[in-house]
Protein backbone atom coordinates (compact mmCIF):
# COMPACT_ATOMS: atom_id res chain seq x y z
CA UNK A 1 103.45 91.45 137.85
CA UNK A 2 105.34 88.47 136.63
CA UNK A 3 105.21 89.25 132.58
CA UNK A 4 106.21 92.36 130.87
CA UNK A 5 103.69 95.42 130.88
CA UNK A 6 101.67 96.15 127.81
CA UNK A 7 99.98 99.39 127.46
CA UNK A 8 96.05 99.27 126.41
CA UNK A 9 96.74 100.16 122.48
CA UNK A 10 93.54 101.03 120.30
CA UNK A 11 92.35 98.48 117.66
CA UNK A 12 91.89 100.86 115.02
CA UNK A 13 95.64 101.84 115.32
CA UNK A 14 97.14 98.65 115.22
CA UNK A 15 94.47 97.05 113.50
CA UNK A 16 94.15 99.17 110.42
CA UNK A 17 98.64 99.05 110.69
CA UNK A 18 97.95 95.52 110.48
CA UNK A 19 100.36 94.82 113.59
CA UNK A 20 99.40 92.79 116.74
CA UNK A 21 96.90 93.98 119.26
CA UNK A 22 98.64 93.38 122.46
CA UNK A 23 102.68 95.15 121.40
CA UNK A 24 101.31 97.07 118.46
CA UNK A 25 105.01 95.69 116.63
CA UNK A 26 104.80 92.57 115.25
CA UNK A 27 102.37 91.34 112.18
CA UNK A 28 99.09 90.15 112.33
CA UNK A 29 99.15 88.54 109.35
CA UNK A 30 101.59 85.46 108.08
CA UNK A 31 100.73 86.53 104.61
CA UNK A 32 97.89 88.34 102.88
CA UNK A 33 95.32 87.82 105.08
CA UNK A 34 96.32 84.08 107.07
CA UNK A 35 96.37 85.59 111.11
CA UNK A 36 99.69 84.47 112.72
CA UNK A 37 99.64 81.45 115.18
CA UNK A 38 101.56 83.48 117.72
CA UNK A 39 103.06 87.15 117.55
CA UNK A 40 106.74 87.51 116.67
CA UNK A 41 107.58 89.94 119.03
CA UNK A 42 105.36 88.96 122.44
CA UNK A 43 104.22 85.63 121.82
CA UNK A 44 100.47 86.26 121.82
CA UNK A 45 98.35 83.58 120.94
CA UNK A 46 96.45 84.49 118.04
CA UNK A 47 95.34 80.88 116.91
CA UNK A 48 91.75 81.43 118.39
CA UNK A 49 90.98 85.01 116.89
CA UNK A 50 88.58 84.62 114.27
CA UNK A 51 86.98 87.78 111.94
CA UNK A 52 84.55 85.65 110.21
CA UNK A 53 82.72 87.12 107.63
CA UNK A 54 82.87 90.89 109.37
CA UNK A 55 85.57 92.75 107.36
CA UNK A 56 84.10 91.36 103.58
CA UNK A 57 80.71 92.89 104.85
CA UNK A 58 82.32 95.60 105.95
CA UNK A 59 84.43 96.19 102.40
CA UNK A 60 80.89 95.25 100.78
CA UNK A 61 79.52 98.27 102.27
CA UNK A 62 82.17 100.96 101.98
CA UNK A 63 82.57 100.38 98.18
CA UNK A 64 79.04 100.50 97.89
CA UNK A 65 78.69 103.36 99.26
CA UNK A 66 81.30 104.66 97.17
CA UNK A 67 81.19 102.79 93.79
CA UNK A 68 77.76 102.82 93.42
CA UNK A 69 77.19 107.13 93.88
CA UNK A 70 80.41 107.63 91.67
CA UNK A 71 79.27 105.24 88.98
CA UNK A 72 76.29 107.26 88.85
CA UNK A 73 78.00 110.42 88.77
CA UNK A 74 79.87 109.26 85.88
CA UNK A 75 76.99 107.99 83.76
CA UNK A 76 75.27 111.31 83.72
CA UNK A 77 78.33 113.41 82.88
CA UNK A 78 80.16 111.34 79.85
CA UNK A 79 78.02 108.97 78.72
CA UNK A 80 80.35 106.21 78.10
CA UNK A 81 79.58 102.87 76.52
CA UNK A 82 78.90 99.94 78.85
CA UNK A 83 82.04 98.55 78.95
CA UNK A 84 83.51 100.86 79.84
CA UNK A 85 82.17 101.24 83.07
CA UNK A 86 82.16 97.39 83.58
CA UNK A 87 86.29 97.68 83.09
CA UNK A 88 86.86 100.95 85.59
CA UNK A 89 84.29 99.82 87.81
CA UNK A 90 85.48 96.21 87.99
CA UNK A 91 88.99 97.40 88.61
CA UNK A 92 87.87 99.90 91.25
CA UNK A 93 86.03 97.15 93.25
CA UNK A 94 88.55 94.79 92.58
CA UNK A 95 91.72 97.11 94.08
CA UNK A 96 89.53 98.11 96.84
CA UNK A 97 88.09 95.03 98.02
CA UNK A 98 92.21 94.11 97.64
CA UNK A 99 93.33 97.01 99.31
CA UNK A 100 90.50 97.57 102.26
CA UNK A 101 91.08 93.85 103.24
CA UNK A 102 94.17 93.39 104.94
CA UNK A 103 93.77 96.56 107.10
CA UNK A 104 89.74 95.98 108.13
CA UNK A 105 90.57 91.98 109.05
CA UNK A 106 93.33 93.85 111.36
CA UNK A 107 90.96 96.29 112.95
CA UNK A 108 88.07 93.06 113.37
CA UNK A 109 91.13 91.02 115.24
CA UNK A 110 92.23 93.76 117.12
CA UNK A 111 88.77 94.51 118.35
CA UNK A 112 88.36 90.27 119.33
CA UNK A 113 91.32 90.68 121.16
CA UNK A 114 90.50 93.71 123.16
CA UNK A 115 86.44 92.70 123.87
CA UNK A 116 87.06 88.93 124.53
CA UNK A 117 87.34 87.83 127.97
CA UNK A 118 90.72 86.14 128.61
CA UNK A 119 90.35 82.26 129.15
């Protein structure tokens, strides 16, 4: 062994921490959601991992399943007028689509990294 030793880490640790797959220290991200060139702290290559369109589908579905059921709930107890819903809904989805981001993009990476065969 020529390198240092990394232990196997899970995705969903580091992923959803937003750290790097490989030393589970340094970010992921240079930014909000822009994946670092290389790690900080072990000098992965990161250039070629690529979520795509994953973690947005996968936001798109867990607000769904939430908004949507607790929207509903909320019509049939108060009654409010329509705007009302379209300003707490809008900044529910908002924040969470905001706030489930970051950590799901993290998770998708971590899981490239871990799956793809090294080159």
């Amino acid at each position: 062994m020529t390198g240092p030793y990394y232990p196997p880490l899970g995705p969903f640790s580091t992923g959803l921490a937003c750290k790097c797959p490989r030393c589970g220290k340094g970010p992921v991200f240079d930014g909000y959601l822009k994946v670092r060139e290389i790690c900080q702290e072990c000098d992965l290559d990161l250039s070629e991992h690529d979520s795509g369109d994953g973690p947005a589908i996968f936001v798109i579905f867990i607000l769904g399943a939430t908004v949507v059921p607790l929207a509903l709930w909320f019509e049939a107890t108060f009654t409010p007028p329509l705007w009302v819903h379209a300003v707490v809904w809008g900044i529910a989805v908002i924040g969470g689509t905001l706030a489930l981001l970051p950590p799901l993009k993290g998770v998708m990476v971590a899981l490239q990294y871990r799956h793809r065969p090294p080159t």
